[in-house]
Protein backbone atom coordinates (compact mmCIF):
# COMPACT_ATOMS: atom_id res chain seq x y z
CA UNK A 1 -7.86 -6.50 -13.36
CA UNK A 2 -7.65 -3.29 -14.34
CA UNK A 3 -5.60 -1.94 -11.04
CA UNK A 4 -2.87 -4.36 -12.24
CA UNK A 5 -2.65 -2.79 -15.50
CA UNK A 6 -2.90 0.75 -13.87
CA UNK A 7 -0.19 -0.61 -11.63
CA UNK A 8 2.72 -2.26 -13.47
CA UNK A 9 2.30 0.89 -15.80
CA UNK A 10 2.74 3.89 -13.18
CA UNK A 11 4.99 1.89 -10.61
CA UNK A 12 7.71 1.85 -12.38
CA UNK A 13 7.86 5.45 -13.30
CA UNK A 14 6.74 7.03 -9.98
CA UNK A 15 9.57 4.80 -8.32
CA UNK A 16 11.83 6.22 -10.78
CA UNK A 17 10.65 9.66 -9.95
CA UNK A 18 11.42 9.00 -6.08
CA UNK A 19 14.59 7.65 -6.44
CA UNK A 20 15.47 10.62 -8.89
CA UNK A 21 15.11 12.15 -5.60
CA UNK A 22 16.23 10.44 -2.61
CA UNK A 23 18.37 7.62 -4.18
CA UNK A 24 18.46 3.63 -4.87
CA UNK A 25 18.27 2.74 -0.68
CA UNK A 26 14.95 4.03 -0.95
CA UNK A 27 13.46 0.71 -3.11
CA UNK A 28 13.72 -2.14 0.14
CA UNK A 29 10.86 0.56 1.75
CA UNK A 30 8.88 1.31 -1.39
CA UNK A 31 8.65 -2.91 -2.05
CA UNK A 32 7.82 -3.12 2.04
CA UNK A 33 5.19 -0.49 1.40
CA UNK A 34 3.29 -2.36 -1.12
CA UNK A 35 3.96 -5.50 -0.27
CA UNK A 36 1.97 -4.39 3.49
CA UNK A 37 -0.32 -2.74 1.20
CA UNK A 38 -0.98 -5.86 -0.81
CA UNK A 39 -1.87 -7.95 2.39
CA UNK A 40 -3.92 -5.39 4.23
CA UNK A 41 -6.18 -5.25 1.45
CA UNK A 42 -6.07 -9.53 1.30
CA UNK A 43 -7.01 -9.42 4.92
CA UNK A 44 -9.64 -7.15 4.14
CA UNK A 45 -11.37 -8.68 1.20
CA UNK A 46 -11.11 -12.07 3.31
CA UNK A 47 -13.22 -10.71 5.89
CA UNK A 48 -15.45 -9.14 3.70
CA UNK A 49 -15.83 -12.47 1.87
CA UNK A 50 -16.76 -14.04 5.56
CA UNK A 51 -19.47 -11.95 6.44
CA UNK A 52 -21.26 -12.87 2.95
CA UNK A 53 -20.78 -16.47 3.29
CA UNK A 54 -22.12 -16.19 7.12
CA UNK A 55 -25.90 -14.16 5.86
């Protein structure tokens, strides 16, 4: 729970940060990014979550 606090408070401003930077085209990759982020971590806790229920 508290990663999702930690995130919606820093997102925001380190995406603002970036953009300050490179520019608005930038947000379809940084959404991509943690989007893939978001379901390689799924994927992992899913696994992790079969090996307990299979000892």
């Amino acid at each position: 729970m508290a990663s999702a606090y930690i995130g919606s408070t820093f997102m925001p401003m380190i995406f603002g940060f970036i953009r300050q930077k490179t520019g608005i085209w930038i947000m379809p990759y940084y959404l991509a990014f943690f989007a893939l982020l978001n379901f390689i971590f799924l994927e992992l806790a899913y696994r992790r979550i079969a090996v307990y229920k299979n000892k």
